[in-house]
Protein backbone atom coordinates (compact mmCIF):
# COMPACT_ATOMS: atom_id res chain seq x y z
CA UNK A 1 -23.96 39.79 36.90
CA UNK A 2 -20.04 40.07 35.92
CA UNK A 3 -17.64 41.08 38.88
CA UNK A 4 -16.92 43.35 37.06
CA UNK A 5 -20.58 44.60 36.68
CA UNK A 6 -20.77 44.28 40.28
CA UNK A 7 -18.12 46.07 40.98
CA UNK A 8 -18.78 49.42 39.09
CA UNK A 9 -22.17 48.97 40.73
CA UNK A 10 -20.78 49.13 43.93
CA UNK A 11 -18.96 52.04 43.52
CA UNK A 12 -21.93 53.63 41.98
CA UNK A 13 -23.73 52.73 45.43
CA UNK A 14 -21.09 54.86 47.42
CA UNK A 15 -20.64 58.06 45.29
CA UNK A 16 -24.84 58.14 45.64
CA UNK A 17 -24.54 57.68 49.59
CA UNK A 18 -21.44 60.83 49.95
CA UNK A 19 -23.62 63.12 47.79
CA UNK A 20 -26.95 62.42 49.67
CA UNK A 21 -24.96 62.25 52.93
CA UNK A 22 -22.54 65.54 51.99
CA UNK A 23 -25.03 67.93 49.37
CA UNK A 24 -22.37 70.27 47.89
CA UNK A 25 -22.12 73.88 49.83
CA UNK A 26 -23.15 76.87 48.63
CA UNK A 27 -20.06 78.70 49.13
CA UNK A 28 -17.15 78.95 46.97
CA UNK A 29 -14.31 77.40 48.60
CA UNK A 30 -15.74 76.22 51.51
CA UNK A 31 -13.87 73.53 53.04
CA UNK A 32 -16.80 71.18 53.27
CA UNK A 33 -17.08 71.53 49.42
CA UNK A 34 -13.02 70.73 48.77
CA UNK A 35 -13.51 67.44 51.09
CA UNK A 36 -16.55 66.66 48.80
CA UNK A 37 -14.86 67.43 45.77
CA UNK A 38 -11.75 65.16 46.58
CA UNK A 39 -14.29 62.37 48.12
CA UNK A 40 -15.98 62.41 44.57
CA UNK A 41 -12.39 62.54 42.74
CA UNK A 42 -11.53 60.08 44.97
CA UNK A 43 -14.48 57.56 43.82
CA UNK A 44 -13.65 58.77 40.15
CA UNK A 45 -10.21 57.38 40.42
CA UNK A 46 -11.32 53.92 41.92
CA UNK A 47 -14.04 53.55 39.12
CA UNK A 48 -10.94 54.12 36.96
CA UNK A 49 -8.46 52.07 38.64
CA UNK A 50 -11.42 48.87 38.65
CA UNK A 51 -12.35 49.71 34.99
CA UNK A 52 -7.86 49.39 34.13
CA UNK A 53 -7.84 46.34 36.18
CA UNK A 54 -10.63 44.43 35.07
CA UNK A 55 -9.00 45.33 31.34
CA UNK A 56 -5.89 44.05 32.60
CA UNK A 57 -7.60 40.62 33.55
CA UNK A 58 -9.52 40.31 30.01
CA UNK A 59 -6.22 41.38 28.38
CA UNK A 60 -3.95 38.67 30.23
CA UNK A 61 -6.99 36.24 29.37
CA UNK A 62 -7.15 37.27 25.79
CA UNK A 63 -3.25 36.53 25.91
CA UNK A 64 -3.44 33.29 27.40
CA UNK A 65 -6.25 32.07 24.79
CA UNK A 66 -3.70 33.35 21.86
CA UNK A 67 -0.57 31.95 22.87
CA UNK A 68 -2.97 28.27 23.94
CA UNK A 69 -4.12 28.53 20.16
CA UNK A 70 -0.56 29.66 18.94
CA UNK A 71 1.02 26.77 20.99
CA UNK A 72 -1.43 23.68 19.93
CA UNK A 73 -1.79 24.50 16.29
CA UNK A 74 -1.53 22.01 14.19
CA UNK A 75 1.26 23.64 12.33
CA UNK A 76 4.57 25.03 13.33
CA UNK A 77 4.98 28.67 13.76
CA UNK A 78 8.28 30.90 13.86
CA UNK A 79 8.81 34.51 14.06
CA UNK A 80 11.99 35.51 12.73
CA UNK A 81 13.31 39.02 13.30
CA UNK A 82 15.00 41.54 10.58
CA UNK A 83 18.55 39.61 11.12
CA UNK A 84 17.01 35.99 10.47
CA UNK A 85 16.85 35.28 14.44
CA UNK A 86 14.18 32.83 15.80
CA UNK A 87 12.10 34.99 18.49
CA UNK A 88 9.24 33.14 18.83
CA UNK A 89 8.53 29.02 18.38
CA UNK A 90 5.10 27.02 19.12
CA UNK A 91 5.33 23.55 20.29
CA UNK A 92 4.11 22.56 16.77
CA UNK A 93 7.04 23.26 15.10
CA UNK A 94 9.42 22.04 18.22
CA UNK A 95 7.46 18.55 17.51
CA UNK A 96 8.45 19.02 14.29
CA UNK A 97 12.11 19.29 14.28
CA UNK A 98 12.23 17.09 17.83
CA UNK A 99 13.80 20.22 19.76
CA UNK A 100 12.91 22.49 22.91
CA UNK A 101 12.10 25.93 22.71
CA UNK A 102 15.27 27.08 24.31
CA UNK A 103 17.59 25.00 21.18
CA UNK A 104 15.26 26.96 18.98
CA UNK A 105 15.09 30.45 20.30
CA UNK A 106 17.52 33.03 19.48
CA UNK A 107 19.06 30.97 16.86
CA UNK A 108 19.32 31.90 13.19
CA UNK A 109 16.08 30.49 11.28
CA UNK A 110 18.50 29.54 8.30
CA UNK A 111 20.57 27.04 10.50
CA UNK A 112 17.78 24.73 10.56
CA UNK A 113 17.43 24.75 6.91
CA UNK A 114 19.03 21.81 4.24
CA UNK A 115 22.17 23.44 3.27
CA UNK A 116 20.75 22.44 -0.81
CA UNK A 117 17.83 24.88 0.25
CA UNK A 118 19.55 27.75 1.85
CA UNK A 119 19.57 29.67 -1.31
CA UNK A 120 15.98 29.11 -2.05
CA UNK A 121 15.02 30.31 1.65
CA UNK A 122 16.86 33.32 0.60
CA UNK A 123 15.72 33.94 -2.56
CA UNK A 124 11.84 33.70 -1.21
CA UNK A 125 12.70 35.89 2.05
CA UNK A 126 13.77 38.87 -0.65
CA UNK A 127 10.53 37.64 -2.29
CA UNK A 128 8.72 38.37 0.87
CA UNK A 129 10.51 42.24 1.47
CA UNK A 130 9.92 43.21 -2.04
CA UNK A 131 5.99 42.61 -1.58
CA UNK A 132 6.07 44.00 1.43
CA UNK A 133 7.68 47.04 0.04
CA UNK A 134 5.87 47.25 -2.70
CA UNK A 135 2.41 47.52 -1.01
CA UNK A 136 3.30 48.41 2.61
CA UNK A 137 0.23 49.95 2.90
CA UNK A 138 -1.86 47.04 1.88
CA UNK A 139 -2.50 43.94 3.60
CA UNK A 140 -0.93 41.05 2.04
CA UNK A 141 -1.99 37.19 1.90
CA UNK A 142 0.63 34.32 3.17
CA UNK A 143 3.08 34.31 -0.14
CA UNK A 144 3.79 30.33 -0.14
CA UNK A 145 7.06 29.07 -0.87
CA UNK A 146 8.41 25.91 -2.70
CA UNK A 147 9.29 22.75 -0.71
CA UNK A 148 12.14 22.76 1.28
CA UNK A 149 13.65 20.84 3.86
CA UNK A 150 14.73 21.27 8.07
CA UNK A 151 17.02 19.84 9.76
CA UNK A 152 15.43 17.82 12.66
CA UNK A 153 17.31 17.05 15.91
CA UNK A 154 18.68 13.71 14.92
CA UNK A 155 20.17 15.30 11.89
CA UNK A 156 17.59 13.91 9.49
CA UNK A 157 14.95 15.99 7.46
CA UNK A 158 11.80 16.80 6.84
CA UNK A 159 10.24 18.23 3.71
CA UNK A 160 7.94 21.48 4.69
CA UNK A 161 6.04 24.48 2.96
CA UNK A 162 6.65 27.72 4.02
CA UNK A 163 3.73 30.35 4.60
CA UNK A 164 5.07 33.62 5.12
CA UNK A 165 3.99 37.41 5.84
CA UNK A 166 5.70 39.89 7.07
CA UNK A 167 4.47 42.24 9.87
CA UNK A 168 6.24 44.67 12.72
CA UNK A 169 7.72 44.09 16.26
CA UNK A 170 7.41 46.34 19.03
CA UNK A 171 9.96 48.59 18.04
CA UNK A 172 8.89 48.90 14.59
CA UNK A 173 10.96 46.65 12.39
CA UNK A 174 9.81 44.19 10.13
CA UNK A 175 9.31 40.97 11.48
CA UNK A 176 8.80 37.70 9.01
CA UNK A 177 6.01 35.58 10.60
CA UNK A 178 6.59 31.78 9.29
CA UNK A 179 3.72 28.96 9.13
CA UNK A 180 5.63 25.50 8.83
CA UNK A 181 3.33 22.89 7.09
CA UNK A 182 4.94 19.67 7.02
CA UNK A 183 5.00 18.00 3.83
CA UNK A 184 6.22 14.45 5.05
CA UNK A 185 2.61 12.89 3.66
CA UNK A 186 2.73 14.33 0.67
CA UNK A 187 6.31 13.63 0.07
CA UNK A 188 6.02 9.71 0.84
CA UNK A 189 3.13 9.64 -1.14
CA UNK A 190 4.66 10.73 -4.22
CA UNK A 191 7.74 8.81 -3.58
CA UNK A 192 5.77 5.69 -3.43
CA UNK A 193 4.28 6.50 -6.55
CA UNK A 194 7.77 7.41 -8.23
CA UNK A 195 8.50 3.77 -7.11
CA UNK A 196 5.46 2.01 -8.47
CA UNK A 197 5.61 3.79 -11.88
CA UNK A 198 9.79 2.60 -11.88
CA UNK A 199 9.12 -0.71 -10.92
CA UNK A 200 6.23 -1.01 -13.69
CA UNK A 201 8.19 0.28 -16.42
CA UNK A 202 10.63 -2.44 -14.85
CA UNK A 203 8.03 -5.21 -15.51
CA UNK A 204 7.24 -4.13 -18.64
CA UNK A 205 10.99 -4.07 -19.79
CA UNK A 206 11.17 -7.71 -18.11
CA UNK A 207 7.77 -8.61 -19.80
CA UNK A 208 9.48 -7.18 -23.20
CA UNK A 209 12.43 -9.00 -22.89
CA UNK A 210 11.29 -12.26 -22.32
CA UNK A 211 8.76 -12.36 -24.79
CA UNK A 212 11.84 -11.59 -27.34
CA UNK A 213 13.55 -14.36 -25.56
CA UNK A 214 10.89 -16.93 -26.49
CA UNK A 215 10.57 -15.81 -29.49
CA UNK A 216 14.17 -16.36 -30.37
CA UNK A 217 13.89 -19.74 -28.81
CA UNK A 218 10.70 -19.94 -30.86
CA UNK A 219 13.18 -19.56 -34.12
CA UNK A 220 15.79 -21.52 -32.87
CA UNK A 221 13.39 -24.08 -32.82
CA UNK A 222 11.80 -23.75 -36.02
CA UNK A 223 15.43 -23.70 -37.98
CA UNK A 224 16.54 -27.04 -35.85
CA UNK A 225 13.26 -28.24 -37.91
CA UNK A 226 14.32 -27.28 -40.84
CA UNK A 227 17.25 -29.26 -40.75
CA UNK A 228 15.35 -32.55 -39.96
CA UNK A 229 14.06 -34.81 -42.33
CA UNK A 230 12.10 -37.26 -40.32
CA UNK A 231 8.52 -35.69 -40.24
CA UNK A 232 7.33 -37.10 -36.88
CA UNK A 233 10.45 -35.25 -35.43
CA UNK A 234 9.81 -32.21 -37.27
CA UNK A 235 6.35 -32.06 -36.07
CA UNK A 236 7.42 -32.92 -32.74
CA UNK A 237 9.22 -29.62 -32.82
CA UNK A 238 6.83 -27.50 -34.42
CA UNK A 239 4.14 -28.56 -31.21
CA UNK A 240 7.02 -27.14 -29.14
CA UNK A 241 7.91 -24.04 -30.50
CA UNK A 242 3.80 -23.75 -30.81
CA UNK A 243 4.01 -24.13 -26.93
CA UNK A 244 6.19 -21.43 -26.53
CA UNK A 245 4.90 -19.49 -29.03
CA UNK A 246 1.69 -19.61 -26.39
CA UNK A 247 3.74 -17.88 -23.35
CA UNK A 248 5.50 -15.88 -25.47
CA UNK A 249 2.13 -14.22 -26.28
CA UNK A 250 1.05 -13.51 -22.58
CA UNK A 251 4.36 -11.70 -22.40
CA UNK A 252 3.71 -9.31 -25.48
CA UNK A 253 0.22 -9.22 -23.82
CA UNK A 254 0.98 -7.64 -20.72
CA UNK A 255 3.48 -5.85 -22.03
CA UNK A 256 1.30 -3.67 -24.38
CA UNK A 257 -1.47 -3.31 -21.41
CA UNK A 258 -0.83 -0.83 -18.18
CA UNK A 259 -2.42 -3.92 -16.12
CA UNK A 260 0.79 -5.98 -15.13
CA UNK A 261 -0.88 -8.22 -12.53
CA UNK A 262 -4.04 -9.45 -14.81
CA UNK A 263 -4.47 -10.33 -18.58
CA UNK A 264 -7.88 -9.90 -20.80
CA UNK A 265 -7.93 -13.31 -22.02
CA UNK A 266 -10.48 -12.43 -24.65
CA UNK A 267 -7.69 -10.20 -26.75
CA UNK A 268 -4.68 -13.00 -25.51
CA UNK A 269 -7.25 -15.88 -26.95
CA UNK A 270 -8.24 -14.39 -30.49
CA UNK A 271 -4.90 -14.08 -30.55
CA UNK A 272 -3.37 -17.41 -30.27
CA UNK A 273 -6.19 -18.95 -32.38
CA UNK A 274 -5.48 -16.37 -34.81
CA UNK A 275 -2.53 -17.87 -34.93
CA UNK A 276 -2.62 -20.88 -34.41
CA UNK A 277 -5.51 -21.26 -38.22
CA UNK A 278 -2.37 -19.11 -39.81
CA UNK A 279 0.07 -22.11 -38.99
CA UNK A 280 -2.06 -24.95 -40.35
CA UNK A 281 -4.15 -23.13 -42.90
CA UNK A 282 -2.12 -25.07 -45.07
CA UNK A 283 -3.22 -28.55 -44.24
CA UNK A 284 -6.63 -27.93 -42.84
CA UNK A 285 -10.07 -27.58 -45.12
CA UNK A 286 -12.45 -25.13 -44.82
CA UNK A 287 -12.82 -25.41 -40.76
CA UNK A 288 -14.24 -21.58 -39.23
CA UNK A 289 -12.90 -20.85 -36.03
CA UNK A 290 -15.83 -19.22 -33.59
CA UNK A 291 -14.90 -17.25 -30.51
CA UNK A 292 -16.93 -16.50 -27.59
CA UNK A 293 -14.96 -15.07 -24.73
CA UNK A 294 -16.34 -12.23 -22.94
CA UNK A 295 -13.78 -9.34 -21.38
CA UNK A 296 -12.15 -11.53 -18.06
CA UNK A 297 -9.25 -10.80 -16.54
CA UNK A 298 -6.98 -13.31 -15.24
CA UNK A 299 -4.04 -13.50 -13.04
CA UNK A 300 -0.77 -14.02 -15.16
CA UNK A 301 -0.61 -17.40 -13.68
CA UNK A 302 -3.82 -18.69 -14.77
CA UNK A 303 -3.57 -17.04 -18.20
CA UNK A 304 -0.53 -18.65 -19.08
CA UNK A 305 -2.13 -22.40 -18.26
CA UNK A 306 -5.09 -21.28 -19.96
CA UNK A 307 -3.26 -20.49 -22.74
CA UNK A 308 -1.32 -23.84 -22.85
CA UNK A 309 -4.56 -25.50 -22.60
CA UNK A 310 -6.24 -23.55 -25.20
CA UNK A 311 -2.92 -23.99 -27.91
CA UNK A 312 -3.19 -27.65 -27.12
CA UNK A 313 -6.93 -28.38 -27.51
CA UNK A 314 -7.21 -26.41 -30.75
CA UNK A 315 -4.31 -27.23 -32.30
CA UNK A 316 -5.75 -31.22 -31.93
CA UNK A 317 -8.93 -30.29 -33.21
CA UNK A 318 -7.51 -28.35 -36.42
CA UNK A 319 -5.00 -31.11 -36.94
CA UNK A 320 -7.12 -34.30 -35.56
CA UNK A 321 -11.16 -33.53 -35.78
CA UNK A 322 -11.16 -32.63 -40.01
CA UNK A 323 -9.26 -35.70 -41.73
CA UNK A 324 -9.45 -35.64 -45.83
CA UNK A 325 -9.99 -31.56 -45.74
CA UNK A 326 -13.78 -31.90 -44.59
CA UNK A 327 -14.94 -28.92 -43.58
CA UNK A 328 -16.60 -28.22 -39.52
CA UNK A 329 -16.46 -25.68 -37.14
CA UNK A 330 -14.20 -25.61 -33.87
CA UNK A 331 -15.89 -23.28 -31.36
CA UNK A 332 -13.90 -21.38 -28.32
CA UNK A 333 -16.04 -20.01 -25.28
CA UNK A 334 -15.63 -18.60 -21.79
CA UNK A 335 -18.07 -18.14 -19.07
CA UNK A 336 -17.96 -15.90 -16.13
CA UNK A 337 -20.03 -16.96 -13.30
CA UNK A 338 -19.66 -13.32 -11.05
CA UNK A 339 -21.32 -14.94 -8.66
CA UNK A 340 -19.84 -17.99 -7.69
CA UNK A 341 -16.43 -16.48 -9.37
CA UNK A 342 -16.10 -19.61 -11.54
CA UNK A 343 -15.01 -19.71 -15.14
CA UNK A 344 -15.45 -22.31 -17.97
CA UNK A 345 -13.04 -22.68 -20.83
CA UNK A 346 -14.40 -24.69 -23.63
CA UNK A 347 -13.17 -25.96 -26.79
CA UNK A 348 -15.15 -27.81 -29.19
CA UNK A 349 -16.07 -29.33 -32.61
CA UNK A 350 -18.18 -30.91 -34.91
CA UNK A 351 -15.06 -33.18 -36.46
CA UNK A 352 -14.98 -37.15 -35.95
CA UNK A 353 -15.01 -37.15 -32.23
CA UNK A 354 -12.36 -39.37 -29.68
CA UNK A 355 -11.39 -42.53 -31.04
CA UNK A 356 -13.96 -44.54 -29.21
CA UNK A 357 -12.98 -46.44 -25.98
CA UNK A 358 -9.80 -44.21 -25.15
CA UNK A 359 -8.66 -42.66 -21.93
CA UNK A 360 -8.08 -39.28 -22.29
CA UNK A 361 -6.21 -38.95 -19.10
CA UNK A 362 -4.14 -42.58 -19.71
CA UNK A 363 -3.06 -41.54 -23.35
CA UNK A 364 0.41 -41.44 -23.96
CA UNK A 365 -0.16 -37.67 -25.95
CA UNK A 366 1.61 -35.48 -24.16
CA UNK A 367 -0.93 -32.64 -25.03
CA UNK A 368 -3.60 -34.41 -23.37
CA UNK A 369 -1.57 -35.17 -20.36
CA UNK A 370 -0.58 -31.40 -20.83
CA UNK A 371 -4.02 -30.40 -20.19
CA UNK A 372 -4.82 -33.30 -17.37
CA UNK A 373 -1.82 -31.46 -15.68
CA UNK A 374 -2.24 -27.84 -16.27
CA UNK A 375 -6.16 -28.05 -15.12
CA UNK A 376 -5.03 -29.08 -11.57
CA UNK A 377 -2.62 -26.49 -11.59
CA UNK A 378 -5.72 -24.13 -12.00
CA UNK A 379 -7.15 -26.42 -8.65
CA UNK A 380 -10.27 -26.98 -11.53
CA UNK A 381 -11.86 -29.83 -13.30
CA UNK A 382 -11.60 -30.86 -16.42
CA UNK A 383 -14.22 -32.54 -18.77
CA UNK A 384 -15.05 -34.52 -21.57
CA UNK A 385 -18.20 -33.72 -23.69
CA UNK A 386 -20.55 -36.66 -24.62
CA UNK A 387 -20.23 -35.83 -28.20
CA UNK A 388 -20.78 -35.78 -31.32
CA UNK A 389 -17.70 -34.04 -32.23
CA UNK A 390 -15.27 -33.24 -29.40
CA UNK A 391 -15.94 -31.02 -25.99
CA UNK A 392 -13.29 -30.04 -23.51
CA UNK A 393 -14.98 -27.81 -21.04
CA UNK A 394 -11.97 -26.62 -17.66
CA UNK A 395 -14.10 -24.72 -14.75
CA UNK A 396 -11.87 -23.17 -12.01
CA UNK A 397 -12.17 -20.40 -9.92
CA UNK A 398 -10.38 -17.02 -9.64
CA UNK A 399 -8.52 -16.18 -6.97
C-alpha cells in the first residue's frame, strides 16, 4: 500500500471511531451535535489537506522527471519569449555553444546567431507567427528551419537546425519553444565530400593535361624523325615516341573513368595493341592479334609498367617474330588468380622464336632490358616460354 493509500485509510479509521463513539443527537442544535459536526468537518478538511499534499508531492515529482528529461536531452532546447529573450536553456544546448545557463538566460536569442543568418532567423520566426495565427486553434507540428549557424563561446560556430513551435507563457503571450539539432556531422560530412569531388576533378584535369603533354612530346618526336635520314635513328625514335605513346594512354585512361586510383587494363590493353597493329600494319603480313584479358583493375603504378611491358613485347613480336610478311598469330592474355591475388601477363607467338643461344636478360636491346627492369619494379618474375614461337609470361601480385 501507497502512503498515500495509507494515509486516507487512516483517516477513514478515525471518522468511523467519532461516529461510533459520538452517534449524532436527536435534537436540532444540540451542542453535542455542533461538536460532532465540526469533529467530522474537521476530518473532512484533513482528508483534503492529505489528498492537496500528496498532489503536491506527485506534482513536484512530475516536475523534477520533466525538467531531468528537458535537461539531458540529446538536443538543445530554448524558450524564447515575445521580445526574442532567452527564458529557459537545457544543458544540451549550453554544451553546445560551451556557455552556462546564467551567460544564456535573459539574453536576446538573436545574439547568439551568425550575423550572415540573422535575417533568415527572422524571416522563419514571422514564418512561425503567421502559422500560428493562421490556425491558433489547431495544433501545429515543429515548422523546421534552414541551416544556420551560433555563435559558440570561443567565438567560433556551429551549423544547427532549428525546430520551432510556438505555445503560451503563464501570462498568456506567445512563447517560441526552440529544439537546437546540431548539424556539425552532417556539415563535415558534406564538406569532405565537396573536397573529394574538387580534388577529383583536380586529378582528372592533371590526368588531362599530361596526357596532352605526352602527346605533344609524342609529335615532337615524330617530326625530329622526319627530319632524319638515317633509318636506324629514325626507328630509334619511333620506339620512343611508341613508349610514350604507352603512358600517354593510361593518362587518357583514367581520365575518361570516375576510378582515379585503379585502371581496367583490359580496355587500356586493346587499346595500345590497337594501336600499336595501326603503326606497323604497313610492314607486317597478315599477323591477327588475339586478346584475352579479363576486367582487372590495377593500381596506376602497375598499369603503367604493364603497359611498357606490353608496348615492348608486342611491338618485337610484330616487328621481329613474322620476317618476309609470313603470316602467325601474336596472342595477349591475363590471368587473375583471386585467390592467391596473383596476375600473369603473357605475350606470345607462333613467329621464328629467340635467336637460339641468347640471353634475354644480357642483350644489349634496351626493350628487353626494359622489361627485365620494369618486372622487378612490379616485385614479379618474369619468364621465358620453351617455344616454338616466343612466350613472355610476368606474374606479380596486387597490392
Amino acid at each position: 500500500m501507497t502512503p498515500k493509500a495509507k494515509s486516507a485509510a487512516s483517516l477513514r479509521k478515525r471518522a468511523e471511531a467519532i461516529l461510533k463513539k459520538q452517534p449524532a443527537p436527536a435534537v436540532p442544535g444540540d451542542p453535542q451535535q455542533l461538536l460532532h459536526d465540526l469533529r467530522v468537518h474537521q476530518i473532512e478538511l484533513e482528508t483534503q489537506n492529505e489528498e492537496l499534499r500528496w498532489t503536491q508531492v506527485a506534482l513536484t515529482a512530475a516536475q523534477e522527471r520533466y525538467f531531468d528529461l528537458y535537461d539531458l536531452a540529446p538536443v538543445g532546447y530554448f524558450t524564447v519569449n515575445k521580445n526574442g529573450i532567452i527564458t529557459e536553456v537545457n544543458l544540451a544546448a549550453c554544451t553546445l555553444l560551451g556557455m552556462t545557463k546564467p551567460l544564456l538566460l535573459k539574453h536576446p536569442f538573436a545574439h547568439f546567431i551568425c550575423a550572415e543568418d540573422t535575417d533568415s532567423f527572422h524571416q522563419y520566426r514571422q514564418q512561425l507567427l503567421e502559422r500560428h495565427a493562421a490556425s491558433a486553434r489547431e495544433a501545429q507540428p515543429p515548422l523546421a528551419s534552414g541551416d544556420l549557424r551560433l555563435k559558440k563561446a570561443d567565438g567560433a560556430f556551429v551549423w544547427v537546425q532549428l525546430h520551432g513551435a510556438i505555445t503560451k507563457d503563464t501570462a498568456g503571450e506567445p512563447s517560441f519553444c526552440i529544439v537546437v539539432a546540431d548539424l556539425t556531422v552532417r556539415k563535415q560530412a558534406e564538406q569532405a565530400q565537396i573536397s573529394l569531388t574538387e580534388k577529383e576533378v583536380l586529378l582528372k584535369e592533371i590526368h588531362h593535361r599530361v596526357k596532352n603533354n605526352l602527346q605533344i612530346i609524342c609529335s615532337l618526336v615524330s617530326l625530329q624523325a622526319d627530319t632524319l635520314t638515317d633509318d636506324h635513328c629514325r626507328t630509334q625514335l619511333a620506339e620512343v615516341r611508341d613508349r610514350i605513346r604507352a603512358m600517354a594512354f593510361v593518362h587518357e585512361a583514367l581520365y575518361q573513368t570516375d576510378n582515379l586510383a585503379k585502371l581496367d587494363f583490359a580496355d587500356y590493353a586493346n587499346r595500345l595493341v590497337h594501336y600499336l597493329s595501326e603503326i606497323h600494319r604497313g610492314t607486317i603480313g597478315a599477323v591477327e592479334l588475339k586478346l584475352a584479358i579479363p576486367s582487372v583493375l590495377l593500381p596506376v603504378d602497375q598499369a603503367v609498367n604493364c603497359g611498357l611491358i606490353l608496348n615492348e613485347l608486342a611491338t618485337n613480336a610484330l616487328k621481329y617474330a613474322f620476317p618476309d610478311n609470313r603470316p602467325g598469330t601474336v596472342t595477349v592474355a591475363m590471368e587473375h588468380n583471386s585467390a592467391t591475388g596473383t596476375i600473369c601477363l603473357r605475350v606470345q607467338d607462333d613467329g621464328i622464336g629467340l635467336p637460339a643461344g641468347l640471353d634475354w636478360q644480357q642483350t644489349k636491346s634496351l626493350g628487353l632490358r626494359l622489361v627485365h627492369m620494369l618486372g622487378g619494379q612490379l616485385h614479379g618474375t618474369v619468364e621465358v616460354g620453351p617455344g616454338p614461337g616466343t612466350e613472355f609470361r610476368i606474374s606479380f601480385k596486387l597490392p
